[in-house]
N, C-alpha and C. Protein backbone atom coordinates (compact mmCIF):
# COMPACT_ATOMS: atom_id res chain seq x y z
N UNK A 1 -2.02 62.98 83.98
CA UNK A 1 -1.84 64.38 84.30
C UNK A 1 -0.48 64.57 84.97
N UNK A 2 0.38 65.00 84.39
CA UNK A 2 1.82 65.64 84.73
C UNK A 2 1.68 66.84 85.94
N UNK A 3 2.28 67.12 87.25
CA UNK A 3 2.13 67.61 88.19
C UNK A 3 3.19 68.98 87.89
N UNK A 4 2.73 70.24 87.92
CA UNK A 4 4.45 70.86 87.20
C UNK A 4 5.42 70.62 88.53
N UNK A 5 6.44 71.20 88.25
CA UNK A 5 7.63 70.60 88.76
C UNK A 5 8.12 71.87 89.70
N UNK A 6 9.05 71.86 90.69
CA UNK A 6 9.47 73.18 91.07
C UNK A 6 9.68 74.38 90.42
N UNK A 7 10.28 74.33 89.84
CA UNK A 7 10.92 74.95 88.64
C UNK A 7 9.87 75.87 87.95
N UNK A 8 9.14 75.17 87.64
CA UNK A 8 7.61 75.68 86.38
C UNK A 8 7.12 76.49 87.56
N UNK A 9 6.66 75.82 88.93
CA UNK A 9 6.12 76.67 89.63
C UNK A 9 6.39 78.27 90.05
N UNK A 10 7.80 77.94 90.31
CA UNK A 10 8.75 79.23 90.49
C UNK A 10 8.54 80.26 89.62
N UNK A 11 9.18 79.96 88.35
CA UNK A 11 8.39 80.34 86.83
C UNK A 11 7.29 81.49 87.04
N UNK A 12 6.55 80.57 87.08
CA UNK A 12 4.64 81.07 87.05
C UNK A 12 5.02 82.35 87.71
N UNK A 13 5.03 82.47 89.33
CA UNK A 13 5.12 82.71 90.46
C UNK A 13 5.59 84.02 90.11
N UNK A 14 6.67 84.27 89.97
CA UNK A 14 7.52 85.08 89.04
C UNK A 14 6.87 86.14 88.15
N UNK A 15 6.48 85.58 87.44
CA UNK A 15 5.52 85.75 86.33
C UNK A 15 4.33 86.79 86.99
N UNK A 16 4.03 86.36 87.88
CA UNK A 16 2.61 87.11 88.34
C UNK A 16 2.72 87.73 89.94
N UNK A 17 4.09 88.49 89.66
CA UNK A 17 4.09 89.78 91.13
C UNK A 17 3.24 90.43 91.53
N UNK A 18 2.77 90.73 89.88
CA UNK A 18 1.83 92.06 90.25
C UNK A 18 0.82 91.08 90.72
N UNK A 19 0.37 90.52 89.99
CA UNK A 19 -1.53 89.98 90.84
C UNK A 19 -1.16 89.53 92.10
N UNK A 20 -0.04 88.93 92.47
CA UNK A 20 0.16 88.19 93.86
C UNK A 20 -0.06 89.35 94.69
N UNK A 21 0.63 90.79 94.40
CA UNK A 21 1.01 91.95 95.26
C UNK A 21 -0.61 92.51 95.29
N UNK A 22 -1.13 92.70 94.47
CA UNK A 22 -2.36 92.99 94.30
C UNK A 22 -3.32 92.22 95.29
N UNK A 23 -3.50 90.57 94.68
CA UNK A 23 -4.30 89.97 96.09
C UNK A 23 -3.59 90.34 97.17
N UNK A 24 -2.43 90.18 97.89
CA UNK A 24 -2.11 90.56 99.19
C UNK A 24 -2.66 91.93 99.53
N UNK A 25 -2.84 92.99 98.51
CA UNK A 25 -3.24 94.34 98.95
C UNK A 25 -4.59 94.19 99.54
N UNK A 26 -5.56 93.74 98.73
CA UNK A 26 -6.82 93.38 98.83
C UNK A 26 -6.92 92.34 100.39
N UNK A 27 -6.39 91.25 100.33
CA UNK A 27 -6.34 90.54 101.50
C UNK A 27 -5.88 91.61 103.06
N UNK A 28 -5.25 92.19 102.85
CA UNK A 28 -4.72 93.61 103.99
C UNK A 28 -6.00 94.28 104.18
N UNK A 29 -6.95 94.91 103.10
CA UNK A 29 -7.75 96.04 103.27
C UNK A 29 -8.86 95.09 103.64
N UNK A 30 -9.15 93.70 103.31
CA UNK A 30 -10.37 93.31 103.66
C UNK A 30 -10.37 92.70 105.43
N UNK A 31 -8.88 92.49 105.36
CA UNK A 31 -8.72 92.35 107.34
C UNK A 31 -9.15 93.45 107.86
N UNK A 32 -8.63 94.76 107.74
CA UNK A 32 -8.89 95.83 108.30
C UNK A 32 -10.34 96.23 108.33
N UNK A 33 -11.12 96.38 107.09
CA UNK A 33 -12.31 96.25 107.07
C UNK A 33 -13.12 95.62 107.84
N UNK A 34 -12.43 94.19 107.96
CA UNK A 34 -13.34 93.28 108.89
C UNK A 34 -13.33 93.74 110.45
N UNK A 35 -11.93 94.47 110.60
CA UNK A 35 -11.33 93.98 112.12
C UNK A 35 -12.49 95.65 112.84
N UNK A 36 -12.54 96.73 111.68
CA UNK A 36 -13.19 97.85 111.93
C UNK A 36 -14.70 97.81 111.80
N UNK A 37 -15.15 96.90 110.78
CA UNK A 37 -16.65 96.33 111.13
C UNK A 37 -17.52 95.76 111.92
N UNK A 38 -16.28 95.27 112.57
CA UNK A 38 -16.95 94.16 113.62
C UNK A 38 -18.07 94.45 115.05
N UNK A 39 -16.99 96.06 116.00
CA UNK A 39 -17.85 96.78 116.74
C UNK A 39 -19.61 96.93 116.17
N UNK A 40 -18.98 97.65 114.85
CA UNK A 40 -20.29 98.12 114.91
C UNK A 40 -21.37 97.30 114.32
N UNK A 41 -21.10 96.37 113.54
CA UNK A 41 -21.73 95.41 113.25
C UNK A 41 -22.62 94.49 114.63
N UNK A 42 -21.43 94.30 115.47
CA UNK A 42 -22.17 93.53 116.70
C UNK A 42 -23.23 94.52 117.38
N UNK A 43 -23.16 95.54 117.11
CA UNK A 43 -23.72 96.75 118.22
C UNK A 43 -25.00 96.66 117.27
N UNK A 44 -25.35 96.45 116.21
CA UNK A 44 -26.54 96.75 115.33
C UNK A 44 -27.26 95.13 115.86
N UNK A 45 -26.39 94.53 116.32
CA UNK A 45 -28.01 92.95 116.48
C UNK A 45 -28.38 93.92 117.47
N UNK A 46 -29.55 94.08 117.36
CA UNK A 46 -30.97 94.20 118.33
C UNK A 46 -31.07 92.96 119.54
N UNK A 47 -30.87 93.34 120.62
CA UNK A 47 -29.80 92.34 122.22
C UNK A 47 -31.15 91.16 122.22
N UNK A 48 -32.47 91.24 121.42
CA UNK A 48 -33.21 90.11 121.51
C UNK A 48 -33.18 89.51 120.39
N UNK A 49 -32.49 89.67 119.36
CA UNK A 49 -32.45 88.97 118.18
C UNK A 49 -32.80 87.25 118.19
N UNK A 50 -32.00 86.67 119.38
CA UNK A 50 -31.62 85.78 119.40
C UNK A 50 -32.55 84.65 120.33
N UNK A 51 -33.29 85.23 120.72
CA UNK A 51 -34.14 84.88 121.79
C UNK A 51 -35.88 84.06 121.51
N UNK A 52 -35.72 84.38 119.98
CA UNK A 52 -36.75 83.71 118.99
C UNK A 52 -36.61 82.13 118.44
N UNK A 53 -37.31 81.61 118.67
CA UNK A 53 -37.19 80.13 117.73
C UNK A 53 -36.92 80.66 116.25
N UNK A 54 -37.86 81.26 115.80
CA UNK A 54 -37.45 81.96 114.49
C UNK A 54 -37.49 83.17 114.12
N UNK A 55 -36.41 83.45 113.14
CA UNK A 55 -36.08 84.69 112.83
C UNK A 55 -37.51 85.71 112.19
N UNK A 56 -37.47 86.72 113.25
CA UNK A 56 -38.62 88.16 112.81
C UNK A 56 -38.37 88.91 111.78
N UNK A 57 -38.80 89.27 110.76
CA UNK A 57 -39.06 90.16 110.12
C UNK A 57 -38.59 91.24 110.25
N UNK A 58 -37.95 92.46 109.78
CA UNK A 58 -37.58 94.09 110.42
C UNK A 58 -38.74 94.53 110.05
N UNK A 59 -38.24 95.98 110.52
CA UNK A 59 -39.48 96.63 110.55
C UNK A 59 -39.86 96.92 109.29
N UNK A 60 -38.94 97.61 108.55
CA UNK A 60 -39.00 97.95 107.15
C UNK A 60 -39.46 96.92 106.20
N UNK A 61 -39.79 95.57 106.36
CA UNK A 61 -39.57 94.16 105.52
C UNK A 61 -41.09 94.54 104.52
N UNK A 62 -41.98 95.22 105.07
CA UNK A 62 -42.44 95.35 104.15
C UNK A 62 -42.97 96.64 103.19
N UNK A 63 -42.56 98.00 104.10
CA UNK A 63 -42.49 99.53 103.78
C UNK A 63 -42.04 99.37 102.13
N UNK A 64 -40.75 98.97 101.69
CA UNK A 64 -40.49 99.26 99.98
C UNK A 64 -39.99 98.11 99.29
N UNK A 65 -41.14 97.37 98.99
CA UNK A 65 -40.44 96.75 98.62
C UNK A 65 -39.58 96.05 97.17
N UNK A 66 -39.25 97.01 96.73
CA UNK A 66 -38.72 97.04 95.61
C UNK A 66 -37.31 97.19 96.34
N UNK A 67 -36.75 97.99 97.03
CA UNK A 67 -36.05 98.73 97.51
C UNK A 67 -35.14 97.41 98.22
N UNK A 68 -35.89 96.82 98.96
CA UNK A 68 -35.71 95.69 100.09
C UNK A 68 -35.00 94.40 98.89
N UNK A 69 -36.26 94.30 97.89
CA UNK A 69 -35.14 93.40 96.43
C UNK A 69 -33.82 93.85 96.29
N UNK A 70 -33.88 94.78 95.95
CA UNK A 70 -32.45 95.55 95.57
C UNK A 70 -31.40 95.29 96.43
N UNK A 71 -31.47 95.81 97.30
CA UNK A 71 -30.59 95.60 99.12
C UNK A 71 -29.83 94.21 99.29
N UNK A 72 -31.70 93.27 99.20
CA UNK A 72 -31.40 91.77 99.42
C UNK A 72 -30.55 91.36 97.91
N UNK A 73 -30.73 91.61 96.76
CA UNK A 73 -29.65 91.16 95.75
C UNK A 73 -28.39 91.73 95.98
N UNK A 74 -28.23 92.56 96.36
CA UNK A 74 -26.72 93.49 96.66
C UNK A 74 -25.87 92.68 97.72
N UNK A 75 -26.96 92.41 98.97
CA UNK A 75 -26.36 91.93 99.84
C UNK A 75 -25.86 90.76 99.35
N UNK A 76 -26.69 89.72 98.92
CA UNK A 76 -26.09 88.73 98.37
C UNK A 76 -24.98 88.71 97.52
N UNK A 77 -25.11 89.18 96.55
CA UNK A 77 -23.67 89.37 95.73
C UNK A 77 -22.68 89.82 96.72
N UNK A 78 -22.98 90.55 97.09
CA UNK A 78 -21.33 90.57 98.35
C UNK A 78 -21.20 89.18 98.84
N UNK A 79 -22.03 88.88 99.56
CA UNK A 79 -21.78 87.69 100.10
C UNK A 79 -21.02 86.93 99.70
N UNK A 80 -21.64 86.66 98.17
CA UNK A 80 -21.17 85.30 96.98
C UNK A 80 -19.53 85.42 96.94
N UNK A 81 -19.47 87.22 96.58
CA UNK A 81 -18.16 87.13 96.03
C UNK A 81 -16.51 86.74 97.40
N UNK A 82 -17.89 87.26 98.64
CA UNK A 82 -16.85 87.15 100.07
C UNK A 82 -16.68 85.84 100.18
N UNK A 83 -17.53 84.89 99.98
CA UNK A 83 -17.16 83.66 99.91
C UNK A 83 -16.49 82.98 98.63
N UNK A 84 -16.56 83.51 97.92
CA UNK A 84 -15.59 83.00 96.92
C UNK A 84 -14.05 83.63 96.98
N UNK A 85 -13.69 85.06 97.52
CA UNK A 85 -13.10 85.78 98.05
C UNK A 85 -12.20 84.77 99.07
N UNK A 86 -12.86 84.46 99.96
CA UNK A 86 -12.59 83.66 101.45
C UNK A 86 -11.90 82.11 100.75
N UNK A 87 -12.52 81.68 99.83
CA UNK A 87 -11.89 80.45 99.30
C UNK A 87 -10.76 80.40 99.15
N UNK A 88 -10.86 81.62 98.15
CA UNK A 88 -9.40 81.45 97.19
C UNK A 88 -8.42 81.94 98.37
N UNK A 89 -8.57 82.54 99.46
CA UNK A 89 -7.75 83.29 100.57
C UNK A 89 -6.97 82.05 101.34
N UNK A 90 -8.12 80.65 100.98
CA UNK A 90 -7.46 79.36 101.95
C UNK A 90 -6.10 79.06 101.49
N UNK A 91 -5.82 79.35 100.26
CA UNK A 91 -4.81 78.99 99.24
C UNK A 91 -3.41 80.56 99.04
N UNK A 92 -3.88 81.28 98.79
CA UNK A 92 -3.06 82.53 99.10
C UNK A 92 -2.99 83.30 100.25
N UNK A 93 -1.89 83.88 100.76
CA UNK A 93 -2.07 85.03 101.69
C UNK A 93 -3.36 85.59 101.82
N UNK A 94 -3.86 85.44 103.18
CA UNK A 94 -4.96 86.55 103.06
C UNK A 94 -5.74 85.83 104.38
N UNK A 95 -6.81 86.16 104.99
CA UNK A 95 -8.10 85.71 106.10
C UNK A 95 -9.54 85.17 105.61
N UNK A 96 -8.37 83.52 105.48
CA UNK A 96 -10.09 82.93 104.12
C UNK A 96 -11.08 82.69 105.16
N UNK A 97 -10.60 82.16 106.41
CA UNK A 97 -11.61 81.61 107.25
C UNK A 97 -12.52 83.19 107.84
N UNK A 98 -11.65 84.07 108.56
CA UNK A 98 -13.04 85.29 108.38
C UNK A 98 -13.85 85.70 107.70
N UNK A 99 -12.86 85.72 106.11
CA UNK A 99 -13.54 86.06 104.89
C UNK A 99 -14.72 85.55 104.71
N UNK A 100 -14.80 83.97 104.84
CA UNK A 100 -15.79 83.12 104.40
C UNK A 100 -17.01 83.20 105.20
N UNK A 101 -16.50 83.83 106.80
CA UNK A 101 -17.80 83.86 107.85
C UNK A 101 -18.13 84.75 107.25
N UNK A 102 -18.12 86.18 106.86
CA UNK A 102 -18.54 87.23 106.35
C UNK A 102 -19.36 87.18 105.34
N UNK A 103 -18.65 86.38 104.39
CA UNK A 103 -20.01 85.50 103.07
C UNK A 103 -20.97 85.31 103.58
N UNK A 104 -20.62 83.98 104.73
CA UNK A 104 -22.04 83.31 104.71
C UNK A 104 -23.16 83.72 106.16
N UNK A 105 -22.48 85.02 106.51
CA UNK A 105 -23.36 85.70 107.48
C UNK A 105 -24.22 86.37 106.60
N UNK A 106 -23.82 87.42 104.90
CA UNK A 106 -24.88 88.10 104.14
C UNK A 106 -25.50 87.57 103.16
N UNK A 107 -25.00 85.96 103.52
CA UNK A 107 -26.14 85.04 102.00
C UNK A 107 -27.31 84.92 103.01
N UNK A 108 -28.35 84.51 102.01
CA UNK A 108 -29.24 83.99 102.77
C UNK A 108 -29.81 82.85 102.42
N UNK A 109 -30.07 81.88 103.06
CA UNK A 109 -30.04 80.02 103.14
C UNK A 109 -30.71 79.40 103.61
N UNK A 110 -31.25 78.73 103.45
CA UNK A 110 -32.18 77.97 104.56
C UNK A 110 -31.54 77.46 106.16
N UNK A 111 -32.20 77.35 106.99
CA UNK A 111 -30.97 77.36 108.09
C UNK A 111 -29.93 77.91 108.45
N UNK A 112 -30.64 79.43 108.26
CA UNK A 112 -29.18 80.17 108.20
C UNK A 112 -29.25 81.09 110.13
N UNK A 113 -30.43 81.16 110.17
CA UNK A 113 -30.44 81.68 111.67
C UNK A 113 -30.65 80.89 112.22
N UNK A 114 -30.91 79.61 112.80
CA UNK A 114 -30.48 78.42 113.45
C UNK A 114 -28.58 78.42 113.64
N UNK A 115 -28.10 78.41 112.50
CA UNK A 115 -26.87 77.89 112.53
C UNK A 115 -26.45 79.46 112.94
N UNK A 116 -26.73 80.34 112.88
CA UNK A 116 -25.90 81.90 113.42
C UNK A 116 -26.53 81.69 115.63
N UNK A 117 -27.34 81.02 115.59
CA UNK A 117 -27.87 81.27 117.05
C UNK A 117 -27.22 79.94 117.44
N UNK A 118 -26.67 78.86 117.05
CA UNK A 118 -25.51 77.83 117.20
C UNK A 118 -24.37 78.39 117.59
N UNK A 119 -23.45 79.03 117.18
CA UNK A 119 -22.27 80.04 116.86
C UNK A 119 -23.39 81.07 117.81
N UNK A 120 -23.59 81.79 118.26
CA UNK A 120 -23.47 82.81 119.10
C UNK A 120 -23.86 81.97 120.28
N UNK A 121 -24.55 80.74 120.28
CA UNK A 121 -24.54 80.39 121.49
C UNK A 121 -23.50 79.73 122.06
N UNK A 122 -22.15 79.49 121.84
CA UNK A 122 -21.19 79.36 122.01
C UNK A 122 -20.68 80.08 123.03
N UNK A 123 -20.54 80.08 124.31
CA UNK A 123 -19.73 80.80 125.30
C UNK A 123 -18.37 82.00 125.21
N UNK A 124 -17.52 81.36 124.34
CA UNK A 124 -16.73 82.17 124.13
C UNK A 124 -17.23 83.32 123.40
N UNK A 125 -18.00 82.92 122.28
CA UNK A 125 -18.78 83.74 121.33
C UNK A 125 -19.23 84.70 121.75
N UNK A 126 -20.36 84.44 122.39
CA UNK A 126 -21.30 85.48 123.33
C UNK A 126 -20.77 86.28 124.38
N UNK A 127 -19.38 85.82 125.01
CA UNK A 127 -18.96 86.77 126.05
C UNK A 127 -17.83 87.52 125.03
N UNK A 128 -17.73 87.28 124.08
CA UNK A 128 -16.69 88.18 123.28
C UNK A 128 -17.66 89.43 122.43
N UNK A 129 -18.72 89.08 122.25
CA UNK A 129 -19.90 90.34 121.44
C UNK A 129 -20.55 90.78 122.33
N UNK A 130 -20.77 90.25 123.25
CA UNK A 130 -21.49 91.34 124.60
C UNK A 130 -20.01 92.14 125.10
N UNK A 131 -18.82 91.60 125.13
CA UNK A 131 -17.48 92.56 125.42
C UNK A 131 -17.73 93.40 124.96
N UNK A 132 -17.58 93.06 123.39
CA UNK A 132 -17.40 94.93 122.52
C UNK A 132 -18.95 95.75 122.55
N UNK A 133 -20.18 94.61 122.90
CA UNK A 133 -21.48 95.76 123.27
C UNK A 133 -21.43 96.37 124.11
N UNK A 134 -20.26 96.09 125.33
CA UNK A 134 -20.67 96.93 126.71
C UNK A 134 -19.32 97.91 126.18
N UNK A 135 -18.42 97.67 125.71
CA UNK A 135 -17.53 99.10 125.26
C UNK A 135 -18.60 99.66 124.62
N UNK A 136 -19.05 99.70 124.12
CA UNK A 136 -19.39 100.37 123.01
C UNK A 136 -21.13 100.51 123.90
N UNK A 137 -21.45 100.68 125.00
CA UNK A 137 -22.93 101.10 125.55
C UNK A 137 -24.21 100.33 125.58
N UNK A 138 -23.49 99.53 124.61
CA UNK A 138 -25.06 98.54 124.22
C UNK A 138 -25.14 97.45 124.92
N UNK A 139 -26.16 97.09 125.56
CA UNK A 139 -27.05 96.02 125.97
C UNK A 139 -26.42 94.60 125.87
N UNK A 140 -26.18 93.89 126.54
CA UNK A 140 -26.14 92.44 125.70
C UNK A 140 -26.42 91.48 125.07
N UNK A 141 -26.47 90.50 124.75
CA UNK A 141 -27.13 89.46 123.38
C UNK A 141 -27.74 88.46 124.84
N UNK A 142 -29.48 88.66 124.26
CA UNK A 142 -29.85 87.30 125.50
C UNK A 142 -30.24 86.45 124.13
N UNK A 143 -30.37 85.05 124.53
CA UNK A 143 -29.52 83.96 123.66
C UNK A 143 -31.16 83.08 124.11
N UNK A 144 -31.64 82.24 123.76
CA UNK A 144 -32.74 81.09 123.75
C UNK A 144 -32.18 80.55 124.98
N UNK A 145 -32.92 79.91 126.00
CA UNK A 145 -32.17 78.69 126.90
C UNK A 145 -32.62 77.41 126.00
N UNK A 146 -31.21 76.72 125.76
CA UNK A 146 -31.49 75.87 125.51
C UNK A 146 -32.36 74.49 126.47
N UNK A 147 -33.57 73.78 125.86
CA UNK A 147 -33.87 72.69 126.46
C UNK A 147 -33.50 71.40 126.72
N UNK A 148 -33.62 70.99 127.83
CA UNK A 148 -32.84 69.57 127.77
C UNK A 148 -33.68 68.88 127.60
């Protein structure tokens, strides 16, 4: 396998302004998105979320559930594509590593609220989302004590 050469690369590069200018557009609007989601996103955990060995049910989980399919496939496909999104971002301009938390906060996985109550139990973590809950009026995140 022949590696291309400077040259070829340049080439290419060249070649594809527009899509480069294009992902960078996209990489811009999905920072902003993120950086404006974030308040209110943190303000929607419910301040005991976290305080469960395992993750509860909403209320709605079983009111429609056709409705709740739909949602949960939607959500996922965002997810998929934010993490595939977030990949390709490691490699071009753009915020792969937020991107990718954003994926794999709306997939859903086995061990997926274990590893989100890992990451919020993190100190810095938790005093940075209870920050923007107390701007923003809301309550703070009480967290499991961990056992020794």
């Amino acid at each position: 396998m022949n590696l291309p050469t400077f040259g070829e690369l340049r080439h290419f590069f060249e070649q594809q302004q527009e899509l480069l200018a294009l992902l960078g557009g996209l990489s811009a609007l999905v920072f902003i998105v993120s950086l404006l989601s974030l308040p209110w996103l943190a303000c929607r955990i419910p301040a005991e979320y976290f305080v469960h060995r395992e993750r509860r049910p909403s209320a709605w989980h079983w009111r429609n559930p056709v409705l709740r399919l739909m949602l949960l496939i939607g959500k996922n496909l965002l997810g998929v594509l934010l993490l595939a999104g977030g990949f390709l971002m490691l490699f071009i301009p753009g915020q792969g590593l937020l991107t990718l938390a954003m994926g794999m906060l709306l997939l859903d996985y086995p061990g997926k609220y274990q590893l989100e109550k890992r990451v919020i139990g993190r100190p810095i973590v938790l005093r940075s989302l209870n920050w923007l809950r107390r701007k923003h009026n809301h309550p703070p995140l009480e967290i499991e004590e961990r056992r020794r």
